[in-house]
PDB file of N, CA and C in Angstrom:
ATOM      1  N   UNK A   1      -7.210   9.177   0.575  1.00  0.00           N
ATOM      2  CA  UNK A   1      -8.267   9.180  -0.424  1.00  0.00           C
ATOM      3  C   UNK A   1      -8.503   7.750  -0.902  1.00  0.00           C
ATOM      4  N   UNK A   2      -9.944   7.248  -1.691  1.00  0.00           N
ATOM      5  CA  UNK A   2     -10.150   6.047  -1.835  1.00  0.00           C
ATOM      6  C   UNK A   2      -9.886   5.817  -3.008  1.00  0.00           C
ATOM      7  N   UNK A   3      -9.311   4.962  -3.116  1.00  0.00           N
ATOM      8  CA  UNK A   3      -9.119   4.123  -4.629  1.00  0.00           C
ATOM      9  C   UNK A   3     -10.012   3.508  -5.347  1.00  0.00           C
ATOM     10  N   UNK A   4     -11.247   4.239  -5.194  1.00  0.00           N
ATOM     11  CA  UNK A   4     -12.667   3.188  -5.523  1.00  0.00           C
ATOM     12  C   UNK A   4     -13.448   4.403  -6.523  1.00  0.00           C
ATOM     13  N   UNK A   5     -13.810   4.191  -7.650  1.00  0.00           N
ATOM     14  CA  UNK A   5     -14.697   5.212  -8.309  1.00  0.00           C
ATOM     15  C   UNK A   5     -16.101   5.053  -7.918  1.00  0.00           C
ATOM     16  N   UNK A   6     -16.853   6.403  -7.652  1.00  0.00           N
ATOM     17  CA  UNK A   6     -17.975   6.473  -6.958  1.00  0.00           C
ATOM     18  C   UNK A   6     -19.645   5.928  -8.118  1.00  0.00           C
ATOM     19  N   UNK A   7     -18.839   5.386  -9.268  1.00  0.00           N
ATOM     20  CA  UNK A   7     -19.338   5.356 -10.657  1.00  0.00           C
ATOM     21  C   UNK A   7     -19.560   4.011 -10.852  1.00  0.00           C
ATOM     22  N   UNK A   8     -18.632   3.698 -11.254  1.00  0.00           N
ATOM     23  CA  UNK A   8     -18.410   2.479 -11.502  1.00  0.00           C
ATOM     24  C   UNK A   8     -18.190   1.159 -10.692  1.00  0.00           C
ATOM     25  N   UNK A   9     -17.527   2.125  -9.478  1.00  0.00           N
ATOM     26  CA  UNK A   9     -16.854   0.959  -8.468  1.00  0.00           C
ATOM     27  C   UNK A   9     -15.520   0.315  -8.859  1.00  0.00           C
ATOM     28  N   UNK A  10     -14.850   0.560 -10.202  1.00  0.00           N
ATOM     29  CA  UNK A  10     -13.594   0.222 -10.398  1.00  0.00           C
ATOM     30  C   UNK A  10     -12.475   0.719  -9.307  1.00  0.00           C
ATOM     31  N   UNK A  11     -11.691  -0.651  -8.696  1.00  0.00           N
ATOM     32  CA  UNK A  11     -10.995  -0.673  -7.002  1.00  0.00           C
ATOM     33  C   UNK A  11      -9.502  -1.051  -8.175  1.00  0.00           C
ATOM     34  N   UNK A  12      -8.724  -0.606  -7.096  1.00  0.00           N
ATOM     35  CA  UNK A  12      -7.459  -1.596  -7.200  1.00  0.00           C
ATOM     36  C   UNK A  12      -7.049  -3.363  -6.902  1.00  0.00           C
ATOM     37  N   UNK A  13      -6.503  -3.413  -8.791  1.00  0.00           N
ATOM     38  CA  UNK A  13      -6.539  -5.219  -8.748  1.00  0.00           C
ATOM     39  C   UNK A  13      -4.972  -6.068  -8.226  1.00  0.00           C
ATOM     40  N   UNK A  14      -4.941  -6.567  -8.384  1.00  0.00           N
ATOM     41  CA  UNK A  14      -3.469  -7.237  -8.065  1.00  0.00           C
ATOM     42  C   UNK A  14      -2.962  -7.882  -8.921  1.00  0.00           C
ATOM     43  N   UNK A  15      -1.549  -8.402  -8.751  1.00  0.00           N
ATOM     44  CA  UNK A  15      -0.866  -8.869  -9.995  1.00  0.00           C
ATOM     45  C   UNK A  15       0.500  -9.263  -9.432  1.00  0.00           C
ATOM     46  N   UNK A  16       1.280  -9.226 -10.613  1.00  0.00           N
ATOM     47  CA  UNK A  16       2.475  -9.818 -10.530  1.00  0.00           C
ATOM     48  C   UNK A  16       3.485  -9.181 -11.520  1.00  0.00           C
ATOM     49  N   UNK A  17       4.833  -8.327 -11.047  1.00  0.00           N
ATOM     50  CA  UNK A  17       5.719  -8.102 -11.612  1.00  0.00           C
ATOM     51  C   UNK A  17       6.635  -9.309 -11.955  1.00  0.00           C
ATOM     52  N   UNK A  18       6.697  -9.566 -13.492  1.00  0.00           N
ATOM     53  CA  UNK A  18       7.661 -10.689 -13.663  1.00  0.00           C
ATOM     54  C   UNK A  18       9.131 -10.285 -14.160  1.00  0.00           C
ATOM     55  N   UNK A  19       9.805 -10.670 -13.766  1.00  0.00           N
ATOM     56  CA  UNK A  19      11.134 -10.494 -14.424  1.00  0.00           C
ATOM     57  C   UNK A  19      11.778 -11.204 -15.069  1.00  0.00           C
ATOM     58  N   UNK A  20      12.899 -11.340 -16.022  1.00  0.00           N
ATOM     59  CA  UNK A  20      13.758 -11.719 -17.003  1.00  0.00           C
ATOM     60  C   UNK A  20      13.886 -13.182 -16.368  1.00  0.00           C
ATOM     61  N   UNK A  21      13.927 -13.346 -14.956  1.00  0.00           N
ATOM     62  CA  UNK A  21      14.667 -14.743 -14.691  1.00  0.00           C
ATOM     63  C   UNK A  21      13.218 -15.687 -14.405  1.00  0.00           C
ATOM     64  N   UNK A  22      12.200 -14.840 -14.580  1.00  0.00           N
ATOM     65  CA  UNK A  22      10.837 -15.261 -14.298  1.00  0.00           C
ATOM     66  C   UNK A  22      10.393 -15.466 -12.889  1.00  0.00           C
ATOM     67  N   UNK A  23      11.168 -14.764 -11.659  1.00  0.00           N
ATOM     68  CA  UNK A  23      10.883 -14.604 -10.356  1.00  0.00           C
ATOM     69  C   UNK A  23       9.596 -13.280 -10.124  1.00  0.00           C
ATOM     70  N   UNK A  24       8.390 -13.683  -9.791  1.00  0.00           N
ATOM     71  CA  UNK A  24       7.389 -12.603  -9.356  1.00  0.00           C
ATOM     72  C   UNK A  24       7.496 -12.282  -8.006  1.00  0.00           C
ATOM     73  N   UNK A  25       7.082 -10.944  -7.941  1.00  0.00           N
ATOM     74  CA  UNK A  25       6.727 -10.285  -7.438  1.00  0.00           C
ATOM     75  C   UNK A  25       5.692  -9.533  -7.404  1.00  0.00           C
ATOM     76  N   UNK A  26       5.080  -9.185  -5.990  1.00  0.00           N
ATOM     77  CA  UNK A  26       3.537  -8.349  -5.626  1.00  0.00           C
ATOM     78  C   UNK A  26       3.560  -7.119  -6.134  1.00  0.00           C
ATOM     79  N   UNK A  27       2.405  -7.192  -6.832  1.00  0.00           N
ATOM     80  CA  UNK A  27       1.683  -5.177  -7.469  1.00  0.00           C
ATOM     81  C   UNK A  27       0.732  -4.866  -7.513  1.00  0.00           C
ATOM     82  N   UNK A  28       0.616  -3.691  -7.315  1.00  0.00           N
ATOM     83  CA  UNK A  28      -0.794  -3.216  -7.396  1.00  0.00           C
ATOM     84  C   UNK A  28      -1.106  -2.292  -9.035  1.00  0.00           C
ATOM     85  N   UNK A  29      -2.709  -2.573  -9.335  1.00  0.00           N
ATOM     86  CA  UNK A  29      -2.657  -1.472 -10.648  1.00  0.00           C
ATOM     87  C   UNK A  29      -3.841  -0.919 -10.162  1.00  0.00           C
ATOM     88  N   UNK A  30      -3.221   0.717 -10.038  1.00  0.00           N
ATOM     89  CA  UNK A  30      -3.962   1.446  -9.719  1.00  0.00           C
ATOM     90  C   UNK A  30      -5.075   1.643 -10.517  1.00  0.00           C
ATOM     91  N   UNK A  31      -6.393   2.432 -10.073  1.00  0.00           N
ATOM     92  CA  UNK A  31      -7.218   2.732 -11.438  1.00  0.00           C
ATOM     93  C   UNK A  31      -7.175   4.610 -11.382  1.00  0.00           C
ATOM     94  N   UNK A  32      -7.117   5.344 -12.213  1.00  0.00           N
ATOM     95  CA  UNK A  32      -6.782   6.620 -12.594  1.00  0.00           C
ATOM     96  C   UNK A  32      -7.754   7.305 -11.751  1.00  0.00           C
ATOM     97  N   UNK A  33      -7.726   7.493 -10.460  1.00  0.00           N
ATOM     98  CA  UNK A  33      -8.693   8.124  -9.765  1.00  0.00           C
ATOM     99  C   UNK A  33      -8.822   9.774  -9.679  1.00  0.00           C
ATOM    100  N   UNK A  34      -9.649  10.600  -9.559  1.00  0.00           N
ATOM    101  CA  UNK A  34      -9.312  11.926  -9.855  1.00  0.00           C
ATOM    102  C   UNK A  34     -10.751  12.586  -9.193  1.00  0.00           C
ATOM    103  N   UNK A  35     -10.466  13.318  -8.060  1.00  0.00           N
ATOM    104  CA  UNK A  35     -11.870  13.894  -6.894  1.00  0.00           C
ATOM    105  C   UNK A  35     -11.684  15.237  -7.620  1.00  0.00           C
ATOM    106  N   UNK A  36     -13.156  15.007  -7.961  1.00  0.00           N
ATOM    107  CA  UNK A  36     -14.002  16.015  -9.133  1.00  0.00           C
ATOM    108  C   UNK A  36     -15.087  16.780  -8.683  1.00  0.00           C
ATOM    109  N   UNK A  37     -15.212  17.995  -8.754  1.00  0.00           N
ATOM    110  CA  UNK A  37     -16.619  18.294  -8.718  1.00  0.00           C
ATOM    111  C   UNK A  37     -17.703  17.780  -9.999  1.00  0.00           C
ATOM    112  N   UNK A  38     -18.558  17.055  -9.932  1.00  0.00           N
ATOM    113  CA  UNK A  38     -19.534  16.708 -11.187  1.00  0.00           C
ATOM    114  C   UNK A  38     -21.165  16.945 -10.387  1.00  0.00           C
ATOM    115  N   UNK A  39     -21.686  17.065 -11.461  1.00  0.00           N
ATOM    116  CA  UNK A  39     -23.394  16.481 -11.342  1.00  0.00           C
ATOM    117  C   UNK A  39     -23.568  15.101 -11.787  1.00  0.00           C
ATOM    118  N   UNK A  40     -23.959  14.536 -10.394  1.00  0.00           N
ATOM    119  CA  UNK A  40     -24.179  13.156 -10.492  1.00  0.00           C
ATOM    120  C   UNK A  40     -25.310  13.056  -9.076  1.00  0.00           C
ATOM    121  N   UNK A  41     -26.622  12.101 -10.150  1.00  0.00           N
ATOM    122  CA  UNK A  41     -28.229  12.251  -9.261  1.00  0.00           C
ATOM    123  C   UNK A  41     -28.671  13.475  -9.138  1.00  0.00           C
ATOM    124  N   UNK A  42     -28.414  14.109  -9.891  1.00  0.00           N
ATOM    125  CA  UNK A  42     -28.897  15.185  -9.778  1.00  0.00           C
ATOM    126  C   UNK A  42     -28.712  16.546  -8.754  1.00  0.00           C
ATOM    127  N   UNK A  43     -27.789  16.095  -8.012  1.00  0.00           N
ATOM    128  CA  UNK A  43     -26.937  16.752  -7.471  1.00  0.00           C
ATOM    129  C   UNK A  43     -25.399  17.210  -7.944  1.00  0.00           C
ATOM    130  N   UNK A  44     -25.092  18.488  -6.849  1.00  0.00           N
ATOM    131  CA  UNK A  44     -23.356  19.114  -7.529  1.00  0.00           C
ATOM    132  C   UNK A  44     -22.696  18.472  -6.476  1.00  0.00           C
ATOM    133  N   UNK A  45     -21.965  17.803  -6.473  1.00  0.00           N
ATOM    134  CA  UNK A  45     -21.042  17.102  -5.265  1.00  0.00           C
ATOM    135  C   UNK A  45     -19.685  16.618  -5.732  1.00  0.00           C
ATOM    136  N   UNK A  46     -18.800  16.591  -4.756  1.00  0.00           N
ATOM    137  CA  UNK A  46     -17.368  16.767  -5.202  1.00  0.00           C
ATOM    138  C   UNK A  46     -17.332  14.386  -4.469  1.00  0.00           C
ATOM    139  N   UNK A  47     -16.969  14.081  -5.942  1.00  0.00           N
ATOM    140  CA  UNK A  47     -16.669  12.570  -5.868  1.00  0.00           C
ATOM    141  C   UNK A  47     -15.270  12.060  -5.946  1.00  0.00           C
ATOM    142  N   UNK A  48     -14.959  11.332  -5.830  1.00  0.00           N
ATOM    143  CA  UNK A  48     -13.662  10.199  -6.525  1.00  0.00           C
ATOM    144  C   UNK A  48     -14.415  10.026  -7.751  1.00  0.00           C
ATOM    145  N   UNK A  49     -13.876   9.702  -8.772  1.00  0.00           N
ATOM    146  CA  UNK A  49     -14.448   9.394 -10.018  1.00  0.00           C
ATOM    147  C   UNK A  49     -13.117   8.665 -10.870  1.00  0.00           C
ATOM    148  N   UNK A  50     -13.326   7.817 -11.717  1.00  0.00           N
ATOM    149  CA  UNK A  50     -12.300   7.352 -12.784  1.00  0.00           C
ATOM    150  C   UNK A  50     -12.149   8.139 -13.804  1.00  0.00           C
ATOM    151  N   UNK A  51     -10.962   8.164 -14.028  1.00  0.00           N
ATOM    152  CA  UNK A  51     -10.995   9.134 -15.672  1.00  0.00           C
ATOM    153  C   UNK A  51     -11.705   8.746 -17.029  1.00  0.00           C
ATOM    154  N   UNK A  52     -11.631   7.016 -17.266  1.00  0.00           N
ATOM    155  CA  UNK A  52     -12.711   6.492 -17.863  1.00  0.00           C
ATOM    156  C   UNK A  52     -14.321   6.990 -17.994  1.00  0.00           C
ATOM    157  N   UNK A  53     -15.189   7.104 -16.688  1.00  0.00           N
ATOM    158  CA  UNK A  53     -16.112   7.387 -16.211  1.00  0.00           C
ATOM    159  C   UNK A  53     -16.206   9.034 -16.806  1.00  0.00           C
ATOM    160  N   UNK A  54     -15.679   9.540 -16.958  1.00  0.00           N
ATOM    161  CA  UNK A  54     -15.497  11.334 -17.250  1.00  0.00           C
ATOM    162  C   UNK A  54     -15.244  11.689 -18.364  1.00  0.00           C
ATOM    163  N   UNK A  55     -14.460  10.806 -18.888  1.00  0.00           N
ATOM    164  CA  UNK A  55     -14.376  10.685 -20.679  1.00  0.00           C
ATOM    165  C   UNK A  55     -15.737  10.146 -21.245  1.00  0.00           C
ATOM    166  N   UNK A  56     -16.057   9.205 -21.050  1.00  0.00           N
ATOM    167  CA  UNK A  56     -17.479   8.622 -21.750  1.00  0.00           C
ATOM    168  C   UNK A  56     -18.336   9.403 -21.228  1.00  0.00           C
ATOM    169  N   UNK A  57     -18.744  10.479 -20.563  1.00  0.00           N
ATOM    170  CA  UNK A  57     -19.616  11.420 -20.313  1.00  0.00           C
ATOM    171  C   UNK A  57     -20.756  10.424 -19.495  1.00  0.00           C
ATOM    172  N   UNK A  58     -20.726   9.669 -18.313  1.00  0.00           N
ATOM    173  CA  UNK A  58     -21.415   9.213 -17.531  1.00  0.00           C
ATOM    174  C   UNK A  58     -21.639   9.946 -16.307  1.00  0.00           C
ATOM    175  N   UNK A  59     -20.884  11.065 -15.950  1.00  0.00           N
ATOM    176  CA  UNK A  59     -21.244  12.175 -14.929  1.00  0.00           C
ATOM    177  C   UNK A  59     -20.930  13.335 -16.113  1.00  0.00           C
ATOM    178  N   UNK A  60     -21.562  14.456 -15.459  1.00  0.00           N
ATOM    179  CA  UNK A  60     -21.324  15.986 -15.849  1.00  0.00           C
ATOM    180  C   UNK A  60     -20.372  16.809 -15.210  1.00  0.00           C
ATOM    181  N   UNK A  61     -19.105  17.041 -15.476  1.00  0.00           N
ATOM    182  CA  UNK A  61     -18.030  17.682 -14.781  1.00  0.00           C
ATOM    183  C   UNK A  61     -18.789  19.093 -14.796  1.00  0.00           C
ATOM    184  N   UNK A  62     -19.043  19.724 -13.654  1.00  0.00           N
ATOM    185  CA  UNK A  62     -18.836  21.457 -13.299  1.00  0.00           C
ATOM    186  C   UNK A  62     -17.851  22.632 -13.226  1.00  0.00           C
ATOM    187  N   UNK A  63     -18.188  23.416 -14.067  1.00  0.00           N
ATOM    188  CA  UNK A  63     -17.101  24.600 -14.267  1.00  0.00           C
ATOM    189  C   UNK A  63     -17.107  25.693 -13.160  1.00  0.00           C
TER     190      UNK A  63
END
């Protein structure tokens, strides 16, 4: 599944785990992805979507 919201376009960023002795290391931060059925364009279609995107009511989740 994609790590990309079909909304927003919010992807996975990169970073750095630091530790106590201040040696980094590679990370990823995910973004809260969650494949939804919503109305979005006016269509019912099952997306990737962010949980952000679904809280602020920018698509219509279907029951």
């Amino acid at each position: 599944m994609s790590n990309v919201c079909a909304v927003c376009g919010k992807h996975p960023g990169f970073g750095n785990n630091v530790s106590h002795s201040h040696k980094k290391t590679g990370r990823v931060f995910k973004p809260n992805i969650i494949k939804t059925k919503v109305e979005y364009n006016g269509k019912i279609q099952n997306i990737n979507i962010c949980a952000k995107c679904l809280k602020s009511g920018k698509v219509k989740k279907v029951v």
